[in-house]
N, C-alpha and C. Protein backbone atom coordinates (compact mmCIF):
# COMPACT_ATOMS: atom_id res chain seq x y z
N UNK A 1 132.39 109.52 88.31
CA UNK A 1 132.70 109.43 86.91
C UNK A 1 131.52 109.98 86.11
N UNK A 2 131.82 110.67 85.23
CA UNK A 2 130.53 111.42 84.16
C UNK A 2 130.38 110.39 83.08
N UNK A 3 129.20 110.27 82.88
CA UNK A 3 128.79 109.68 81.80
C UNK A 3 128.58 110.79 80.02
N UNK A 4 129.15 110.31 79.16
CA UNK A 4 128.89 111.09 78.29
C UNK A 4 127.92 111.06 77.54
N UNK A 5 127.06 111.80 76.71
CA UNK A 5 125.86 112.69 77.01
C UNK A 5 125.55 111.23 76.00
N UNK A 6 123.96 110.39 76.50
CA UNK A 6 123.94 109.50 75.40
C UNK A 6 124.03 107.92 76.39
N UNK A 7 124.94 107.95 76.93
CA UNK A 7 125.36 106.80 77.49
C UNK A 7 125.01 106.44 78.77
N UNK A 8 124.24 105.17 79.00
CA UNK A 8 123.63 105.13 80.40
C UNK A 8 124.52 104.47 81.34
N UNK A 9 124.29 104.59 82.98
CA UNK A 9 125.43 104.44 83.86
C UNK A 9 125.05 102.72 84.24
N UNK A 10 124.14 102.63 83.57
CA UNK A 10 124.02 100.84 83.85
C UNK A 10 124.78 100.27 82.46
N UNK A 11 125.90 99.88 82.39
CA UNK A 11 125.91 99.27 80.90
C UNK A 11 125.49 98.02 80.76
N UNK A 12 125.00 97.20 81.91
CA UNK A 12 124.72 95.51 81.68
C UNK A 12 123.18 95.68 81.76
N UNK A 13 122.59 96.74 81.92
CA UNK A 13 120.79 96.63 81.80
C UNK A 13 120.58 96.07 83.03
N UNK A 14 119.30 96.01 83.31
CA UNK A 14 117.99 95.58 84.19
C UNK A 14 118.89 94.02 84.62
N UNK A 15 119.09 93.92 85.34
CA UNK A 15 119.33 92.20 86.08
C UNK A 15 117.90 91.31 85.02
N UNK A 16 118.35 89.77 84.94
CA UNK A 16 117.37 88.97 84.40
C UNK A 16 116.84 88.49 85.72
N UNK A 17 115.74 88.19 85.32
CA UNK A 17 114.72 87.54 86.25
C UNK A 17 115.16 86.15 86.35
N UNK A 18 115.16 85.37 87.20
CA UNK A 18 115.28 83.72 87.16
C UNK A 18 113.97 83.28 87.41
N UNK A 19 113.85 82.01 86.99
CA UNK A 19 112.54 80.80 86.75
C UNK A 19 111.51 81.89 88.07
N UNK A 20 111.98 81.44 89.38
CA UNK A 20 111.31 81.77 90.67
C UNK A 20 110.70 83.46 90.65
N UNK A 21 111.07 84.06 90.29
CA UNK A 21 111.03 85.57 89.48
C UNK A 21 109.97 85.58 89.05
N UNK A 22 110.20 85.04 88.03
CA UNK A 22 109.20 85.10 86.70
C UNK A 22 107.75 84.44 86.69
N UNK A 23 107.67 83.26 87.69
CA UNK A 23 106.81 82.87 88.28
C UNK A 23 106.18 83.81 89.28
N UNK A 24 107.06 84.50 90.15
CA UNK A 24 106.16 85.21 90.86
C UNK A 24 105.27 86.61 90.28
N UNK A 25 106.15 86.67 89.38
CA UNK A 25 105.88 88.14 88.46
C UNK A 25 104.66 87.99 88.07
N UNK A 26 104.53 86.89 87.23
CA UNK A 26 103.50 86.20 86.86
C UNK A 26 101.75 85.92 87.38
N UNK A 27 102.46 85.34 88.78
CA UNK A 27 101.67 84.83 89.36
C UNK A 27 100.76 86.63 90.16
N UNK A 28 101.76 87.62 90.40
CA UNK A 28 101.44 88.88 90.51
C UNK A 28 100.22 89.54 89.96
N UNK A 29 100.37 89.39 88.33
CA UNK A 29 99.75 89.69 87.59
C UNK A 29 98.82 89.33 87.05
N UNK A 30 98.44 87.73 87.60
CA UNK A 30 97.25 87.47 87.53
C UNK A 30 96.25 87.61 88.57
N UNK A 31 97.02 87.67 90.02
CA UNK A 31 96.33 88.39 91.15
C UNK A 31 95.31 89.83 90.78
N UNK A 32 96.58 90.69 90.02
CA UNK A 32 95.80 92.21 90.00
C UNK A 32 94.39 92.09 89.01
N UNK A 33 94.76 91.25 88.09
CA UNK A 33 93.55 90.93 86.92
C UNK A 33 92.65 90.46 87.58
N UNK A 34 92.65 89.37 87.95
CA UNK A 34 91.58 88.96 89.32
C UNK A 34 91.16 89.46 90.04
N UNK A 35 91.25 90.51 90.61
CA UNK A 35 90.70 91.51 91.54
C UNK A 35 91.05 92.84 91.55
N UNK A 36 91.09 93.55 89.93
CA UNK A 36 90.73 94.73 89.72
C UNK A 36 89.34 95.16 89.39
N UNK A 37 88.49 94.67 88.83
CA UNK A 37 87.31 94.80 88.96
C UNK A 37 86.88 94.93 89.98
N UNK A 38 87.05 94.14 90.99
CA UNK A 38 85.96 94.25 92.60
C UNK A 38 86.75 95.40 93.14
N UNK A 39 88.08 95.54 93.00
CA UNK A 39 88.77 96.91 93.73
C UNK A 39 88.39 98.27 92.85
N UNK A 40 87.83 98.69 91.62
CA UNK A 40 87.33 99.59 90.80
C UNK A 40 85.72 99.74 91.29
N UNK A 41 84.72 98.72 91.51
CA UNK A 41 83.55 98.40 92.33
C UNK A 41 83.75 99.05 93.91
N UNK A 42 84.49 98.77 94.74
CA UNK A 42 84.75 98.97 95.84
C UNK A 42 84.95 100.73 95.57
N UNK A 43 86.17 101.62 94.65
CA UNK A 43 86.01 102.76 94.95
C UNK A 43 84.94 103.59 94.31
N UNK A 44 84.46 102.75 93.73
CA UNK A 44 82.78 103.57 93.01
C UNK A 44 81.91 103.08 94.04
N UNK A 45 81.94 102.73 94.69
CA UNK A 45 80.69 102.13 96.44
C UNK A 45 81.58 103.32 97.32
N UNK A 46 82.39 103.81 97.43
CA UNK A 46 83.09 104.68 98.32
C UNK A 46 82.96 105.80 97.78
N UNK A 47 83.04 106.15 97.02
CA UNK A 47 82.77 107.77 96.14
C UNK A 47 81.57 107.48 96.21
N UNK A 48 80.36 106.98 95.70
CA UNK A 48 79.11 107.34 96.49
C UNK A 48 78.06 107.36 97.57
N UNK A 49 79.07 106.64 98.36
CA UNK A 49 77.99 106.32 99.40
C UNK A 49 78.95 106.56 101.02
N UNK A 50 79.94 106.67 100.69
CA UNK A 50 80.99 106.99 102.22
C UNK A 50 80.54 107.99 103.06
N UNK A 51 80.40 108.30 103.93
CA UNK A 51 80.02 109.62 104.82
C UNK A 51 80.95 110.60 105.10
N UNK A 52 82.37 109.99 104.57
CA UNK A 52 83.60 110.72 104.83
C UNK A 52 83.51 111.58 103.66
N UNK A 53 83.59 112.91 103.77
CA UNK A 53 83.87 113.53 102.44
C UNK A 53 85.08 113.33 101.51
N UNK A 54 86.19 113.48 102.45
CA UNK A 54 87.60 113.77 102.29
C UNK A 54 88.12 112.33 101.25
N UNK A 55 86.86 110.99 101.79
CA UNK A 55 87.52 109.73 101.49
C UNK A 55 86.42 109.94 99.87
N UNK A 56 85.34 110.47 99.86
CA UNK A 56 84.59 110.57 98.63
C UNK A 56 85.27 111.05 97.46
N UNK A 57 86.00 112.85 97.74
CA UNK A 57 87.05 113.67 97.12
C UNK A 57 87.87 112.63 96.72
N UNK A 58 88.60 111.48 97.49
CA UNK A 58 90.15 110.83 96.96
C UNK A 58 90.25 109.64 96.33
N UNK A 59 88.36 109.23 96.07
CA UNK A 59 88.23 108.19 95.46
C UNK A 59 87.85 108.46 94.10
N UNK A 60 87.09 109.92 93.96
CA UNK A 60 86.54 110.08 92.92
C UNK A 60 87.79 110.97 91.82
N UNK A 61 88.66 111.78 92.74
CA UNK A 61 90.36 112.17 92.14
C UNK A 61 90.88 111.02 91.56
N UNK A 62 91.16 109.57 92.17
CA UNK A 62 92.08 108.68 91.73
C UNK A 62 91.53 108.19 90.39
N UNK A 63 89.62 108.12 90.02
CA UNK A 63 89.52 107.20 89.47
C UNK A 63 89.59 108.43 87.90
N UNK A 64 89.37 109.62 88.20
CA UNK A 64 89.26 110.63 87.00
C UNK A 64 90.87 110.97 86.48
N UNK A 65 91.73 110.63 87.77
CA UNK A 65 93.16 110.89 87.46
C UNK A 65 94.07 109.77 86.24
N UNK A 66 92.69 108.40 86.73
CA UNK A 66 93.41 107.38 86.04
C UNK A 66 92.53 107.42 84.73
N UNK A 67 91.60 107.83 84.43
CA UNK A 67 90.67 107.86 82.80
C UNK A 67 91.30 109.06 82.28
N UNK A 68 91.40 110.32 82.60
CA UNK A 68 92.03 111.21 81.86
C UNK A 68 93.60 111.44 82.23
N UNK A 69 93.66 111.28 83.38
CA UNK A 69 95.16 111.61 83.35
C UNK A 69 95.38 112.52 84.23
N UNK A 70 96.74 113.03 85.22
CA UNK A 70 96.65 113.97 86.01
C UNK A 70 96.85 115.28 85.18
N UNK A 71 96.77 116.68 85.69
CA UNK A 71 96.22 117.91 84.91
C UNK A 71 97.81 118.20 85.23
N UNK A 72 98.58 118.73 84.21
CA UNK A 72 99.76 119.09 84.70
C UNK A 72 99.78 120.56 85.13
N UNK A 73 101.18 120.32 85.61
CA UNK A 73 101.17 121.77 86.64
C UNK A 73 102.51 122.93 85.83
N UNK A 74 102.44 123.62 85.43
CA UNK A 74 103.45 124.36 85.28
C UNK A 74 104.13 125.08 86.63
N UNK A 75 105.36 125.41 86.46
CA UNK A 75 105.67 126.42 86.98
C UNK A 75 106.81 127.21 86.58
N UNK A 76 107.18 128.02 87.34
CA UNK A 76 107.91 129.47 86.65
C UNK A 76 108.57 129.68 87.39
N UNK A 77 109.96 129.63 86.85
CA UNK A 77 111.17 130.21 87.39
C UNK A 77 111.74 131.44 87.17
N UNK A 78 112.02 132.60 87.79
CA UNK A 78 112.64 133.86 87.68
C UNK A 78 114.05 133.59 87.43
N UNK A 79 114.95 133.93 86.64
CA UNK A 79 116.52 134.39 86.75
C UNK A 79 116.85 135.65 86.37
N UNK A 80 117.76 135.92 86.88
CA UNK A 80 118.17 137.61 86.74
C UNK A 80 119.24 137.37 85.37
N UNK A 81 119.85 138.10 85.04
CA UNK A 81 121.06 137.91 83.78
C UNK A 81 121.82 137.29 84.23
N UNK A 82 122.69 137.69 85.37
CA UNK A 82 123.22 137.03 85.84
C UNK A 82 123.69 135.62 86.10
N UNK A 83 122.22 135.18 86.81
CA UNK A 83 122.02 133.42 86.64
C UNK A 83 122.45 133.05 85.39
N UNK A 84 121.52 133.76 84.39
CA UNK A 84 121.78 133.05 82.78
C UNK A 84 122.88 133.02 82.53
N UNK A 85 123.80 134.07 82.76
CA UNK A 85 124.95 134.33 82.29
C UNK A 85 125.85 133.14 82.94
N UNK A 86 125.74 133.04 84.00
CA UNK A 86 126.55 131.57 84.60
C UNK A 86 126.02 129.84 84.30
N UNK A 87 125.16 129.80 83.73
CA UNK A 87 124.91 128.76 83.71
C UNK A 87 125.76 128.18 82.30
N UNK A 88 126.34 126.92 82.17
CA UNK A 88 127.14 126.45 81.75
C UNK A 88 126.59 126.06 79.90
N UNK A 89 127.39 126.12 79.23
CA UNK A 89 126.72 126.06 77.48
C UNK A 89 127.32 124.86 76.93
């Protein structure tokens, strides 16, 4: 079945969370707060001091990927007239 342009194929939304859910969600998220600092510590002790290069490169990528952001990538597609001409309006 097509959805028309606008209209999403979930119409009842996201399921609700129950009590047990929401507690764990919770309880999740105070885990990561709790031990994002020592895990941000841990890949700045690995980007400078690892002997592995490869593991130095993927610690010091993740943490510049997450302050600025990843570098986007373009790319480029060729079509002949043709293509254009068939593609639907």
């Amino acid at each position: 079945m097509a959805w028309k342009k606008g209209q999403s194929g979930n119409r009842t939304g996201r399921p609700k969370l129950n009590e047990v859910e929401k507690q764990n969600v919770s309880y999740f998220k105070k885990q990561l707060k709790k031990y994002s600092v020592s895990a941000l510590e841990e890949l700045f002790e690995l980007m400078a001091n690892s002997v592995n290069q490869d593991i130095r490169y993927k610690c010091a990528t993740y943490i510049l990927d997450r302050c600025y952001g990843k570098v986007l990538q373009r790319t480029m597609q060729r079509k002949t007239e043709k293509e254009v001409t068939k593609l639907p309006v």
